[in-house]
Protein backbone atom coordinates (compact mmCIF):
# COMPACT_ATOMS: atom_id res chain seq x y z
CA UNK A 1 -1.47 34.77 -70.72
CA UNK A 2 0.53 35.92 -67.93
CA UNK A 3 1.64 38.55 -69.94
CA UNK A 4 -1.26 40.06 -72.21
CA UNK A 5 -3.76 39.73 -69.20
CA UNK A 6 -5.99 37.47 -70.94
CA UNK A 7 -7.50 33.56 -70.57
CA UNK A 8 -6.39 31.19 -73.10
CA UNK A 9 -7.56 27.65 -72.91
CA UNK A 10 -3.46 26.19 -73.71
CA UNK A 11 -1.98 24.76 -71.30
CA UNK A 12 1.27 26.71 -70.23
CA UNK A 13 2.77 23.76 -68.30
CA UNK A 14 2.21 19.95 -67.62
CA UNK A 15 3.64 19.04 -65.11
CA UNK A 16 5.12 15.50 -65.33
CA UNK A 17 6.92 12.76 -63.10
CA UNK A 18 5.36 12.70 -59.69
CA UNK A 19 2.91 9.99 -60.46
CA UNK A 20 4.91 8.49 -57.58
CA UNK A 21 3.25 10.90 -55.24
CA UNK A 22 -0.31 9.58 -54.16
CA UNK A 23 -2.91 12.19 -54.40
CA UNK A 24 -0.19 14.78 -56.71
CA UNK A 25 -2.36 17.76 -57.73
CA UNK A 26 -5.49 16.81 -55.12
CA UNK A 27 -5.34 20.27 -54.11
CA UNK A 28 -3.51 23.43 -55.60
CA UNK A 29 -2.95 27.07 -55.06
CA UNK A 30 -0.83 30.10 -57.22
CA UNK A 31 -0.24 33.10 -55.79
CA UNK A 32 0.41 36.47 -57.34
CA UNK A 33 3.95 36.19 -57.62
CA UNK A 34 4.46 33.46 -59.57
CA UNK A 35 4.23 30.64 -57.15
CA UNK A 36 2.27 27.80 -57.03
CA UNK A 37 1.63 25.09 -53.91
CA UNK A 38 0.72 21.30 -55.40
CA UNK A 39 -0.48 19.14 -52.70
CA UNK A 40 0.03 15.34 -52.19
CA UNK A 41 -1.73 14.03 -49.50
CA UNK A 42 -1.23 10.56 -49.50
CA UNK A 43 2.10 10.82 -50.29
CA UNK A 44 2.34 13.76 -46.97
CA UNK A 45 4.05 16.23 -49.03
CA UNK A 46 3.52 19.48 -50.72
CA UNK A 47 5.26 20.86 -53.70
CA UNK A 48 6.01 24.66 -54.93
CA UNK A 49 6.77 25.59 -58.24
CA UNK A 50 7.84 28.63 -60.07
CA UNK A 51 7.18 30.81 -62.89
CA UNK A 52 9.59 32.94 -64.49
CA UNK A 53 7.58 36.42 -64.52
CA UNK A 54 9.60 38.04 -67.45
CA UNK A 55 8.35 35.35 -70.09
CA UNK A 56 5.50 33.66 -68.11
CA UNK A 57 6.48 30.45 -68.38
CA UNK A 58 5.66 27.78 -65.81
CA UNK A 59 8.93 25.69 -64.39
CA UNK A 60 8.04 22.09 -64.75
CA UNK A 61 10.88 20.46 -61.55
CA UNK A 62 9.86 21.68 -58.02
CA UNK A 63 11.63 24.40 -56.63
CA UNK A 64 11.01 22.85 -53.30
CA UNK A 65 9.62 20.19 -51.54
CA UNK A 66 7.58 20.05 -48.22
CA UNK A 67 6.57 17.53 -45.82
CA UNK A 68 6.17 17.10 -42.65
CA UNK A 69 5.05 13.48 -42.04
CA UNK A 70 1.37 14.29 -40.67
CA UNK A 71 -1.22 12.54 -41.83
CA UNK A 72 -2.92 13.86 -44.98
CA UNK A 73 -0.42 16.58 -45.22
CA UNK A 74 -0.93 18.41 -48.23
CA UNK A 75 -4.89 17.58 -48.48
CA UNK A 76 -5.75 21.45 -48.44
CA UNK A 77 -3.56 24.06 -49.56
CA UNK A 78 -2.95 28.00 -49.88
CA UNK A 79 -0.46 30.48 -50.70
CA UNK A 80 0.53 33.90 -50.99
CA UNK A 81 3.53 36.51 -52.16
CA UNK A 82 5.08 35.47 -48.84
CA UNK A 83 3.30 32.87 -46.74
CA UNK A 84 2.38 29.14 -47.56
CA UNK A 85 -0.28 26.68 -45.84
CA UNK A 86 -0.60 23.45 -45.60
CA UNK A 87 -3.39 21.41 -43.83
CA UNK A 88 -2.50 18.11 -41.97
CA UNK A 89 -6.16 17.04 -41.03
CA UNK A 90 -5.23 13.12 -40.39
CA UNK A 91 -3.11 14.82 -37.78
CA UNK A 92 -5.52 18.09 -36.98
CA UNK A 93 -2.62 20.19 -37.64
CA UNK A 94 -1.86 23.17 -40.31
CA UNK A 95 2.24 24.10 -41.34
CA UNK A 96 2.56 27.01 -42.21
CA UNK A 97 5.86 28.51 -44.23
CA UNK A 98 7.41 31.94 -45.18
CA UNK A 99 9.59 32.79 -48.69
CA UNK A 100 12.59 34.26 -47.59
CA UNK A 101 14.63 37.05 -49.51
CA UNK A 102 16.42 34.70 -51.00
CA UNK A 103 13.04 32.80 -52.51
CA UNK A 104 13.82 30.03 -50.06
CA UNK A 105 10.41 28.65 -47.88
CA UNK A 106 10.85 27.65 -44.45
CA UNK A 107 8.92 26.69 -41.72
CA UNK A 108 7.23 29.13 -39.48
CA UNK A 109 4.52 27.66 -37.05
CA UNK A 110 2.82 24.47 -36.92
CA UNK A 111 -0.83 25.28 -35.75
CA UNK A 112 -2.50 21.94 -33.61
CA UNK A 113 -6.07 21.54 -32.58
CA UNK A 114 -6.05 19.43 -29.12
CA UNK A 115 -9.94 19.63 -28.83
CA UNK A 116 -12.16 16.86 -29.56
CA UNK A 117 -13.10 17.67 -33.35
CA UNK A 118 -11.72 16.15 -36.02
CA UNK A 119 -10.24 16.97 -39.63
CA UNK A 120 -9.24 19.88 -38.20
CA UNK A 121 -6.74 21.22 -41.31
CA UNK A 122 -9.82 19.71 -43.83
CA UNK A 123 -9.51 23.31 -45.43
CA UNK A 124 -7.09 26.00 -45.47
CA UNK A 125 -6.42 29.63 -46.18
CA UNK A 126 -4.06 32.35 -45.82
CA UNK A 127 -3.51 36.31 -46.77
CA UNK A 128 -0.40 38.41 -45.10
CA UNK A 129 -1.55 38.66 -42.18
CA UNK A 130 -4.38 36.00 -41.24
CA UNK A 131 -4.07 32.44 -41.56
CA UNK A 132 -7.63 30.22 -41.63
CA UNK A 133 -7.83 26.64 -40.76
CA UNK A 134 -11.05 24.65 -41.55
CA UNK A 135 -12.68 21.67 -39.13
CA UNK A 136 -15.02 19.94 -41.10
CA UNK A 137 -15.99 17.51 -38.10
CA UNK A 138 -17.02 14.10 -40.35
CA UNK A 139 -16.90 11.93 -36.75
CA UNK A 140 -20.13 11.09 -35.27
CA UNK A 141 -19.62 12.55 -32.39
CA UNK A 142 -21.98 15.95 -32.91
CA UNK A 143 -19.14 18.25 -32.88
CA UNK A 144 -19.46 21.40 -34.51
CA UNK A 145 -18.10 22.25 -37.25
CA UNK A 146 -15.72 25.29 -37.22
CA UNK A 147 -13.62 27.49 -39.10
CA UNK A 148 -10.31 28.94 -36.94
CA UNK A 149 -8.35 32.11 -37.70
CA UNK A 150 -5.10 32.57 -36.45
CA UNK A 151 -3.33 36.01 -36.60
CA UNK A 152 0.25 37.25 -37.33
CA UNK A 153 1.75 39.69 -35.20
CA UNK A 154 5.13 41.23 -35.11
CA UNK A 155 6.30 37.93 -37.85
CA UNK A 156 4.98 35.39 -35.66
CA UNK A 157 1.90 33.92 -36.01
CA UNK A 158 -0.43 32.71 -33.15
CA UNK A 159 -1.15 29.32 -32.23
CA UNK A 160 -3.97 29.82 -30.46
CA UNK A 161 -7.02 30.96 -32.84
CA UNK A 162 -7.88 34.72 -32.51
CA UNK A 163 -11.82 33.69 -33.81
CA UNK A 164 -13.69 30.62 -34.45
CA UNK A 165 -16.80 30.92 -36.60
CA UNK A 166 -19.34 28.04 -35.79
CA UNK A 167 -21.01 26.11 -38.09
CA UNK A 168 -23.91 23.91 -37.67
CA UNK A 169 -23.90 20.45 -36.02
CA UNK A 170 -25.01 16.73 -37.46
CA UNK A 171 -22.69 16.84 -40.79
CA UNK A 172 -23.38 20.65 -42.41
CA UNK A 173 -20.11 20.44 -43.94
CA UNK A 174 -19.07 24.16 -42.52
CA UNK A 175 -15.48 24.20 -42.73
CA UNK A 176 -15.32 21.93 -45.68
CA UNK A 177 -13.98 24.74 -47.41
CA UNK A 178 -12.93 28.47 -46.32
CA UNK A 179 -11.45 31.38 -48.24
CA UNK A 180 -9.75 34.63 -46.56
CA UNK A 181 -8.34 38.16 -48.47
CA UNK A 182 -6.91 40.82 -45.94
C-alpha cells in the first residue's frame, strides 16, 4: 500500500485489453512517481501508465503509447521521475524519453550501436543523469559482451558511450541484465 508503506499481496490493478500486443508485460518498470513502463516487444511498443498518488490507485488505460518500429522494441525497459528507456535490441538501438511539465513523454535521443555485436539494447537502465544499455552478444561470432553507459549533460544525452564495462567472451551472458542508481 502506496499509502501505509507496507506490502500487501492484493493486487491494486489488472491491467486488461492489450492481449493484442505480443509480448504485453514481457518486461516492466515503476518509478517513484507513480509511473510505470509495460513493454511489448513483439508488438514494438511500450506502454506508460499512471497512478493517482493521493489515493494510490493504479489507472488501468495507458496514458501513452510508445513505439518506434525497431525490432524488439520494448524487450527491456526502465524508468524514472523524469526519464524513460526503451531497448530495441533486434535493431541494436535504445529510445530514450523525457516527462515534460505537463506529464507528457517525448522523445529525446535514440542511442545506436554500429559495431559488430549484437542485441545491443538486450538490457536497459536509467537514473537522472546516466543512461545504461546492455549487449548481451548471443551471435557466434566471439564478441564480447558489454554493458554501455551513456551520460546526460546540459539535457542532452550522449550518443556515444562515456564507459563500456567488458564482460567475458564465448556466451557469459554479461549484459543480459544491468541495473544503475545515481
Amino acid at each position: 500500500d502506496i499509502i501505509t508503506n507496507t506490502w500487501g499481496t492484493t493486487a491494486v490493478a489488472i491491467i486488461t485489453g492489450y492481449h493484442d500486443q505480443i509480448s504485453f508485460g514481457f518486461s516492466v518498470a515503476i518509478s517513484s512517481t507513480g509511473h510505470a513502463l509495460v513493454g511489448a516487444y513483439g508488438a514494438k511498443k511500450a506502454y506508460i501508465f499512471a497512478r493517482d498518488l493521493t489515493t494510490g490507485v493504479w489507472g488501468t488505460t495507458a496514458v501513452t503509447s510508445i513505439g518506434t518500429g525497431y525490432g524488439g522494441f520494448g524487450r527491456a525497459v526502465a524508468i524514472t521521475d523524469s526519464y524513460a528507456i526503451v531497448g530495441a535490441p533486434g535493431a541494436k538501438k535504445a529510445s530514450i524519453f523525457k516527462r515534460d511539465s505537463s506529464g507528457t513523454w517525448d522523445s529525446t535521443a535514440t542511442i545506436t550501436l554500429t559495431s559488430s555485436e549484437s542485441e545491443f539494447g538486450y538490457s536497459v537502465a536509467i537514473s537522472d543523469n546516466f543512461a545504461m544499455v546492455g549487449c548481451a552478444n548471443w551471435d557466434d561470432n566471439g564478441g564480447a559482451e558489454k554493458a554501455y553507459v551513456y551520460a546526460l549533460s546540459s539535457g542532452t544525452w550522449s550518443t556515444a558511450p562515456v564507459a563500456s564495462i567488458t564482460g567475458y567472451t564465448g556466451h557469459s551472458k554479461f549484459g543480459f541484465a544491468v541495473s544503475m542508481t545515481d
